[in-house]
Protein backbone atom coordinates (compact mmCIF):
# COMPACT_ATOMS: atom_id res chain seq x y z
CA UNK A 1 24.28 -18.37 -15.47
CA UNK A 2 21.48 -20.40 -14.52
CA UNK A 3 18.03 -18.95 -15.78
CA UNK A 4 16.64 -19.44 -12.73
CA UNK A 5 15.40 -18.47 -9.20
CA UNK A 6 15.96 -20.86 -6.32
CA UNK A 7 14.74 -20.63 -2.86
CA UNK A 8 16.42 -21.61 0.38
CA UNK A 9 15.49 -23.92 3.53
CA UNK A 10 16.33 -21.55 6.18
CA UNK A 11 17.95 -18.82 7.68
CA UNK A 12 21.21 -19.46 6.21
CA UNK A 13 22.83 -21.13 3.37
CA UNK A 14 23.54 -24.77 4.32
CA UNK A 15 26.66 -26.46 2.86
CA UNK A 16 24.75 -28.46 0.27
CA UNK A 17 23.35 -25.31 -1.04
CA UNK A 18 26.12 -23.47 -0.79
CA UNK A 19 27.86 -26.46 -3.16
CA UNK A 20 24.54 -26.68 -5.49
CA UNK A 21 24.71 -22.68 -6.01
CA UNK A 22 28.61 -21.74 -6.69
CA UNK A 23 28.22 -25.31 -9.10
CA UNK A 24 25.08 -24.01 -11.06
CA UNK A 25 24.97 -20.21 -10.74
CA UNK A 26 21.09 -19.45 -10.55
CA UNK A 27 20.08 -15.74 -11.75
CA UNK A 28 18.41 -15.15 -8.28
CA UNK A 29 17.22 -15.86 -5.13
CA UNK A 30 13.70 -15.64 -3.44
CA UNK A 31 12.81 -15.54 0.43
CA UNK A 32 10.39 -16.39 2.64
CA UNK A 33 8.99 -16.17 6.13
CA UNK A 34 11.09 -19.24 6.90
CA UNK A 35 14.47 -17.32 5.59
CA UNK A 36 13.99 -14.25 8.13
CA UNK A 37 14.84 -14.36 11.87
CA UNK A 38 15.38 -10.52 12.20
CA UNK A 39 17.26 -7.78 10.31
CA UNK A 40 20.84 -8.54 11.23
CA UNK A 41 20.30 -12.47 10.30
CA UNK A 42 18.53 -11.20 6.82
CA UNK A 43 21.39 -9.03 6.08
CA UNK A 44 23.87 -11.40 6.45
CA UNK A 45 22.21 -14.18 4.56
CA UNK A 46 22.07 -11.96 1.58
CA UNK A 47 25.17 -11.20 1.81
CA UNK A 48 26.14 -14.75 1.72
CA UNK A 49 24.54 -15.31 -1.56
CA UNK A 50 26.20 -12.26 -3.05
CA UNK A 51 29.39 -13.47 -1.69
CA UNK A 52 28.79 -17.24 -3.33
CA UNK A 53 27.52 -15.11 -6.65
CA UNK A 54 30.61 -13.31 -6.86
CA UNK A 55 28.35 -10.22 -7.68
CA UNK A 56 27.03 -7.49 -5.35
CA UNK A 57 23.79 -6.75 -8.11
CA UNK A 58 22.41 -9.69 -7.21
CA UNK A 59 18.85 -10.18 -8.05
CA UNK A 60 17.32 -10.76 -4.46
CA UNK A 61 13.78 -10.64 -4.14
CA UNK A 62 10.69 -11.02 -1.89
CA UNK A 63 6.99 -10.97 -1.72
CA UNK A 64 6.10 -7.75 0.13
CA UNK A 65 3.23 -6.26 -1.18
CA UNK A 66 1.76 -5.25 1.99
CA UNK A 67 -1.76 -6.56 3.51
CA UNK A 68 -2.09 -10.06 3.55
CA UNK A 69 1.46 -10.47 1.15
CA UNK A 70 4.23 -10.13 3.25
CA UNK A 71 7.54 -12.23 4.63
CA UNK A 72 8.63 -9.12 6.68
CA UNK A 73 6.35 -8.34 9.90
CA UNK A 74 5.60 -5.96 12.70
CA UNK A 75 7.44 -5.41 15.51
CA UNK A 76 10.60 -5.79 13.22
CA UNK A 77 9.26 -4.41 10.51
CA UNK A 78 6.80 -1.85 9.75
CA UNK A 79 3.06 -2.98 8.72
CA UNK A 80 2.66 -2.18 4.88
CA UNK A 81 -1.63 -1.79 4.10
CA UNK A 82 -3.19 -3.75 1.20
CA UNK A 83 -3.18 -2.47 -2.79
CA UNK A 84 -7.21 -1.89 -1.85
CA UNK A 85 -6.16 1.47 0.34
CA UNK A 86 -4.51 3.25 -2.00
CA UNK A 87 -7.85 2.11 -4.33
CA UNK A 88 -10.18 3.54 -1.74
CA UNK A 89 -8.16 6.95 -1.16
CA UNK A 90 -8.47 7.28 -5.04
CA UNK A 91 -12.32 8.21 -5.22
CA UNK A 92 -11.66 11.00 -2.82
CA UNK A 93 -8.42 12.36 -3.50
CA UNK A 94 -6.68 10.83 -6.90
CA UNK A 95 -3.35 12.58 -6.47
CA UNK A 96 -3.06 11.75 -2.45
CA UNK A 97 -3.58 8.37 -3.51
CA UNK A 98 -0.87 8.77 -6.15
CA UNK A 99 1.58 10.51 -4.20
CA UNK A 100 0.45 7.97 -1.36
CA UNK A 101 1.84 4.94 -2.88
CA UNK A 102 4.91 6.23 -4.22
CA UNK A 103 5.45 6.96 -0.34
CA UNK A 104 4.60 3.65 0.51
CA UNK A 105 6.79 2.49 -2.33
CA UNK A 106 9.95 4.03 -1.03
CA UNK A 107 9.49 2.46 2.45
CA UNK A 108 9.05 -0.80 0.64
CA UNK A 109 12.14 -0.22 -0.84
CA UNK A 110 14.02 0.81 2.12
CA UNK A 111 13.44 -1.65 4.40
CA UNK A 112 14.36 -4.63 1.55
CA UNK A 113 17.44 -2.60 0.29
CA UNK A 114 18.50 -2.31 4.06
CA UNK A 115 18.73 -6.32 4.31
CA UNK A 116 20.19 -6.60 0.62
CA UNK A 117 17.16 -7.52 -1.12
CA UNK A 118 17.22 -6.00 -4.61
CA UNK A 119 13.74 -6.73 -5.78
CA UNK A 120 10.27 -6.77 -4.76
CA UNK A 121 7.54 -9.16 -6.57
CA UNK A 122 4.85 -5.63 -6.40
CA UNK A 123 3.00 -3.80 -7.31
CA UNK A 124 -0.13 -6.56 -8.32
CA UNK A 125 -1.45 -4.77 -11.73
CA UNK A 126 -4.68 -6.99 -11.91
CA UNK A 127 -7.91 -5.86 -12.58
CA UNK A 128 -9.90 -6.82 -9.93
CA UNK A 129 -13.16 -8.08 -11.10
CA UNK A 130 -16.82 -8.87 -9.89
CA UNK A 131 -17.43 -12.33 -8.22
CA UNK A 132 -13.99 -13.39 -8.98
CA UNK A 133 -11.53 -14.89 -6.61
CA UNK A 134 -10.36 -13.28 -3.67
CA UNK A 135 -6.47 -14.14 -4.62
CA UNK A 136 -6.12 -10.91 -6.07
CA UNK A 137 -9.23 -9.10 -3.75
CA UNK A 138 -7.39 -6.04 -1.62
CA UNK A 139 -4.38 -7.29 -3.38
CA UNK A 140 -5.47 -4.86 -6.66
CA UNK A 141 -5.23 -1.47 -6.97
CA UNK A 142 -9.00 -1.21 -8.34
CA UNK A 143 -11.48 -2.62 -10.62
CA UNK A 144 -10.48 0.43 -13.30
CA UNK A 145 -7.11 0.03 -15.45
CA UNK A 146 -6.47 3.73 -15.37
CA UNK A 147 -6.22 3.91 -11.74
CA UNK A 148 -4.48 0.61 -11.18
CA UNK A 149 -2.28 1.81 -13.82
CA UNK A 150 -1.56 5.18 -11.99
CA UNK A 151 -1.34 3.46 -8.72
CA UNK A 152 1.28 0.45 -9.72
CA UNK A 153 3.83 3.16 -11.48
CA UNK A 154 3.48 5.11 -8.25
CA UNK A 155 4.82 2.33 -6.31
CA UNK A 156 7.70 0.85 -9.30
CA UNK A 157 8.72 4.77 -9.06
CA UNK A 158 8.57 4.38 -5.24
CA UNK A 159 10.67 1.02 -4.86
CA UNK A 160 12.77 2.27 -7.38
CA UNK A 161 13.50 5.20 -5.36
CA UNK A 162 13.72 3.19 -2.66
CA UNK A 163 16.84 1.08 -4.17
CA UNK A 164 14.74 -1.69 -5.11
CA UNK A 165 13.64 -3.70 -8.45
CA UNK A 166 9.50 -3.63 -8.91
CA UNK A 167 8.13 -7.08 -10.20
CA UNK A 168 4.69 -6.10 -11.83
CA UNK A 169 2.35 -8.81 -11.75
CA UNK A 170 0.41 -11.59 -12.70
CA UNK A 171 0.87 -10.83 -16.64
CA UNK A 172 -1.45 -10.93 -18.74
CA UNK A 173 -3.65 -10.15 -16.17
CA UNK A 174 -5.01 -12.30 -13.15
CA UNK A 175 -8.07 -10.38 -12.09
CA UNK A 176 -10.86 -12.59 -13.77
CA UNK A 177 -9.51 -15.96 -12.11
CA UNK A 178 -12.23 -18.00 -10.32
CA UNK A 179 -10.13 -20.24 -8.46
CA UNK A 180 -6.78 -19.47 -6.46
CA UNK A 181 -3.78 -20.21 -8.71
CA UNK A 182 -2.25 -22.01 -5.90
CA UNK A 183 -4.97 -24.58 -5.62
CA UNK A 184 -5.84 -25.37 -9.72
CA UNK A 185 -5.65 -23.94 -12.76
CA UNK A 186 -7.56 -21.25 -13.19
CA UNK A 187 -9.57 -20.96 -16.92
CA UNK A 188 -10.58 -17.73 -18.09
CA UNK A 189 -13.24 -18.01 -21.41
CA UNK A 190 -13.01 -13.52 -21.79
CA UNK A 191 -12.88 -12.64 -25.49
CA UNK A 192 -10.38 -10.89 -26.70
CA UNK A 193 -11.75 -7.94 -26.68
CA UNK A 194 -12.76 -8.12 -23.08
CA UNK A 195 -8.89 -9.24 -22.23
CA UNK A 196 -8.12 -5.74 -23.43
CA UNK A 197 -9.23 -4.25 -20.11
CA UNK A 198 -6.81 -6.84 -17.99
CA UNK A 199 -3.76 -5.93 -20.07
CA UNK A 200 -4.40 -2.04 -20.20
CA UNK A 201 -2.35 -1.59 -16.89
CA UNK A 202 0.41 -3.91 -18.58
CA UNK A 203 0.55 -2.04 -21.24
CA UNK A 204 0.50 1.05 -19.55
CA UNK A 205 3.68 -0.23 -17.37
CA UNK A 206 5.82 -1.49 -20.37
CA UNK A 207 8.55 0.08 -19.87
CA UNK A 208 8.95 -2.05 -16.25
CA UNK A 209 12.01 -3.49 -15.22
CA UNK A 210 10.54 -6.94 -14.45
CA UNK A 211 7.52 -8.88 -14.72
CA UNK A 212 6.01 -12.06 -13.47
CA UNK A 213 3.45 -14.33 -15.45
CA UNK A 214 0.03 -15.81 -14.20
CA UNK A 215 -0.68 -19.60 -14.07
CA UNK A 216 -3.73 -19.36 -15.81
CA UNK A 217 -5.32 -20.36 -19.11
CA UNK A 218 -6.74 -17.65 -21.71
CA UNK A 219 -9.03 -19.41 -23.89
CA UNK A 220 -9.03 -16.66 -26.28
CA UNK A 221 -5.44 -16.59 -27.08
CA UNK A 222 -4.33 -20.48 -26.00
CA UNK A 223 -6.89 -22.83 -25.00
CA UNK A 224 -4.32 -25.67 -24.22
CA UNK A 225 -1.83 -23.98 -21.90
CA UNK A 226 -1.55 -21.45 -19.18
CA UNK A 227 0.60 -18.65 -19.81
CA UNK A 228 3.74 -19.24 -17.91
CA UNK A 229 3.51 -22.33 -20.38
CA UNK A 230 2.16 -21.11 -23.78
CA UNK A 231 4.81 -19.09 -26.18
CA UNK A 232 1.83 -18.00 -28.30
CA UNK A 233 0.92 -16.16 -24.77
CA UNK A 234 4.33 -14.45 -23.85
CA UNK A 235 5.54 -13.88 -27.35
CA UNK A 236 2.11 -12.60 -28.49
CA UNK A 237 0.40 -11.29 -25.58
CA UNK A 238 3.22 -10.24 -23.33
CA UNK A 239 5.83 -9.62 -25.81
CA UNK A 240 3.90 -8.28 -28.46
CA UNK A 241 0.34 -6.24 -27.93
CA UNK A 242 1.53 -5.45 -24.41
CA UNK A 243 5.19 -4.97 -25.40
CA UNK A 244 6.66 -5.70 -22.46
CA UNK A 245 10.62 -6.23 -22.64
CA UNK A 246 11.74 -6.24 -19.08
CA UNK A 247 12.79 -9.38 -16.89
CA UNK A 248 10.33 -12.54 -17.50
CA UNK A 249 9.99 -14.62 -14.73
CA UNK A 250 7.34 -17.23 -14.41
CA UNK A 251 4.81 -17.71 -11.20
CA UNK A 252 5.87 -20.06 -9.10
CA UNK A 253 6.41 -23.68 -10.81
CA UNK A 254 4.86 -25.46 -6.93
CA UNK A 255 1.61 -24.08 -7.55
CA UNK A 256 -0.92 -26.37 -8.05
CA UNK A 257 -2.10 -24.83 -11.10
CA UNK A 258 0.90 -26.75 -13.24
CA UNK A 259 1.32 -30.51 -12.99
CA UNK A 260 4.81 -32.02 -13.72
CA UNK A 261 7.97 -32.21 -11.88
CA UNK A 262 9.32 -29.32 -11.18
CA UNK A 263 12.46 -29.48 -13.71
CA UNK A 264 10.40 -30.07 -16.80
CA UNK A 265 8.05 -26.91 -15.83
CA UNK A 266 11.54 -25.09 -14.94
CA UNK A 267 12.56 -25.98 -18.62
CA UNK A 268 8.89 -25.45 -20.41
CA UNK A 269 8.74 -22.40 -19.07
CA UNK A 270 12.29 -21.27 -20.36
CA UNK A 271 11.00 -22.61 -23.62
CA UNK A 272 7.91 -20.37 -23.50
CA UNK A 273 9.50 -17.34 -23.48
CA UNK A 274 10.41 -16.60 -19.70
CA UNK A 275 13.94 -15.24 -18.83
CA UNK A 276 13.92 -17.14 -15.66
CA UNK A 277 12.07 -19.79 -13.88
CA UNK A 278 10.61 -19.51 -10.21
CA UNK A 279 11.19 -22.12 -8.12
CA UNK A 280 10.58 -21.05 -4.31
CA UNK A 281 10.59 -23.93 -2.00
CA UNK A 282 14.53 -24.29 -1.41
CA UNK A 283 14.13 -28.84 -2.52
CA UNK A 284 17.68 -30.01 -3.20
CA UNK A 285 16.55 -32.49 -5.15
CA UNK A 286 14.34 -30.12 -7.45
CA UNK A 287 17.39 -27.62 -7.47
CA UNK A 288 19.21 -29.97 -8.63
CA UNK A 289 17.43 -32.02 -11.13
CA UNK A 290 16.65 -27.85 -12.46
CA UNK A 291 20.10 -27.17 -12.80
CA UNK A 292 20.54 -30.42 -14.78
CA UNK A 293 18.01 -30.06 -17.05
CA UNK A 294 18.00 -25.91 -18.12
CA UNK A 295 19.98 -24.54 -20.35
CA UNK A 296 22.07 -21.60 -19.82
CA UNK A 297 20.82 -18.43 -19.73
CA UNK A 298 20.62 -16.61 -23.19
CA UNK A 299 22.24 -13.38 -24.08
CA UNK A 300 18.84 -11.87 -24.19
CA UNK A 301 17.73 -12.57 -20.71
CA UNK A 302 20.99 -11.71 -19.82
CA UNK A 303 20.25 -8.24 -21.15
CA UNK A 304 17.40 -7.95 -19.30
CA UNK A 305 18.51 -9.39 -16.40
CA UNK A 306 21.13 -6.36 -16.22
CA UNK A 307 19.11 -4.00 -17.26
CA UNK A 308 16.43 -4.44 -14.71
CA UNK A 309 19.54 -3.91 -12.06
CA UNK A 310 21.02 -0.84 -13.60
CA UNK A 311 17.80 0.74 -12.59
CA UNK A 312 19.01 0.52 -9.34
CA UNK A 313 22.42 1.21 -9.84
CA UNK A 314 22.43 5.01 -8.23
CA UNK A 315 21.04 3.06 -4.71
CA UNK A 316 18.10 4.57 -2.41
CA UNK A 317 16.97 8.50 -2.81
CA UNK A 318 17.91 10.70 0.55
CA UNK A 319 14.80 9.82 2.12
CA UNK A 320 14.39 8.90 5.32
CA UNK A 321 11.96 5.61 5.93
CA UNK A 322 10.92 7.56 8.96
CA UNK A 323 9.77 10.41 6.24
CA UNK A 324 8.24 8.32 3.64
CA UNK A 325 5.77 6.46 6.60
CA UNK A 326 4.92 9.55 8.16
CA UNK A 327 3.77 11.01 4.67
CA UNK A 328 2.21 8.09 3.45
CA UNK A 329 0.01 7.83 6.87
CA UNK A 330 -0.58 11.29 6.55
CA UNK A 331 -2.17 11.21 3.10
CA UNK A 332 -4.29 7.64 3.93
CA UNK A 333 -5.42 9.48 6.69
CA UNK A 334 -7.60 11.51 4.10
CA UNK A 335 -9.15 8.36 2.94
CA UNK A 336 -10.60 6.93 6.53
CA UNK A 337 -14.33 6.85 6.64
């Protein structure tokens, strides 16, 4: 197995994929606006993956965090609100806000497990912070770790329930950034100390069956390289004082916060310490030159890899998506002002 994620072209798997995948075996998938037509489309184009896999636990997965972070829209879907609700309904009711975003959790879930998606890259567990950039804004839970803490196991226990892997993200924390990962690397001169308050959620969370690293440079642990790039971060940092052992993956390698082609970022990252490398545009010719250049997947992140699926072995609670909506709008109705 490949220890990586690919990403396709369009809304189904094209015969040059289709060749590049059975060959090379990638961990995952990822999919994007460009993937989805409409339910019955989505379902069968996971189920094409599966069926190349040879493996109906396929690891699947999506952005949908709700708000401004989502591949799945209204009218086929429903509309999922931003982290910063569930933030505001906190300072008047702490357990509605709770109970809130496990609801909105399990509707997450159910609408990706009904199209064969098996994980979602949410809940964001960054701090937000003052004057910072908006990439994580209403994206965050809050700008205390306790809360964002209580909030993001809410919705892992939500998803979960919901028959769907929860990604938490951007470790070690991406709430101090001043510039949008996307655009540049991000530099982040906290102390130490100060860092502690960005990690608390992470290491709150621990026990999660996935996580997702932040393109960003921590001058007080590695002053060279950004995280998804620095072992001293991930075995240190992630892997030690946060003790996170779940699923690995890096951010994605396009983001203009890494330079390099995207193979040798696919294979530094590997050699940093993630399970799996992200690679979301659906390129043949980065696919390829990936699977060329990684090595296989190691017995470790194979481990992890099926762990992080067993949790979702049992499939989706007995509630209804119908239910979990109605008492999820019910409860953020106590939060309008």
């Amino acid at each position: 197995m490949l220890p990586a994620i690919f990403g396709l072209a369009g809304e189904t798997v094209s015969a040059e994929e289709r060749a590049l995948f059975a060959a090379c075996d990638p961990a995952g998938y990822i999919l994007f606006s460009r993937n989805i037509r409409d339910a019955e489309q989505l379902r069968a184009l996971t189920d094409q993956l599966r069926e190349i896999a040879g493996r109906q636990d396929l690891f699947i997965m999506i952005d949908q965090e709700g708000g401004r972070v989502a591949r799945m829209k209204p009218p086929l879907w429903p509309e999922f609100p931003p982290a910063a609700r569930f933030d505001a309904l906190y300072e008047r009711a702490p357990s509605s806000a709770i109970e809130a975003a496990r609801c909105n959790g399990r509707a997450l879930g159910g609408i990706l497990h009904d199209v064969g998606i098996t994980a979602n890259a949410a809940p964001v567990l960054d701090v937000r912070q003052p004057d910072a950039s908006e990439i994580v804004g209403d994206r965050s839970f809050g700008a205390e770790p306790m809360r964002v803490a209580a909030l993001g196991r809410a919705t892992l226990d939500g998803l979960r329930a919901g028959g769907v892997v929860g990604i938490v993200k951007h470790m070690p924390g991406h709430g101090r950034a001043m510039v949008d990962s996307h655009k540049a690397l991000p530099t982040v001169i906290a102390d130490a100390t100060d860092l502690e308050w960005d990690m608390a959620p992470f290491r709150s969370l621990d026990r999660a069956p996935a996580g997702m690293t932040a393109h960003i440079v921590y001058t007080a642990w590695d002053a060279e390289r950004p995280a998804s790039l620095s072992p001293t971060v991930i075995g240190g940092i992630i892997r030690g004082a946060i003790g996170f052992d779940g699923l690995l993956m890096s951010d994605d390698l396009d983001m203009k916060a890494l330079n390099g082609p995207a193979d040798e970022l696919a294979e530094a990252v590997v050699a940093a310490g993630c399970d799996l490398a992200l690679n979301c545009w659906g390129r043949m010719d980065e696919m390829a030159a990936t699977a060329a250049r990684l090595p296989e997947m190691s017995d470790r992140s194979r481990e992890r890899l099926d762990r992080a699926m067993k949790t979702i072995a049992a499939g989706p609670d007995d509630w209804t998506l119908d239910e979990a909506l109605a008492t999820r709008d019910l409860l953020l109705q106590q939060g309008l002002v």
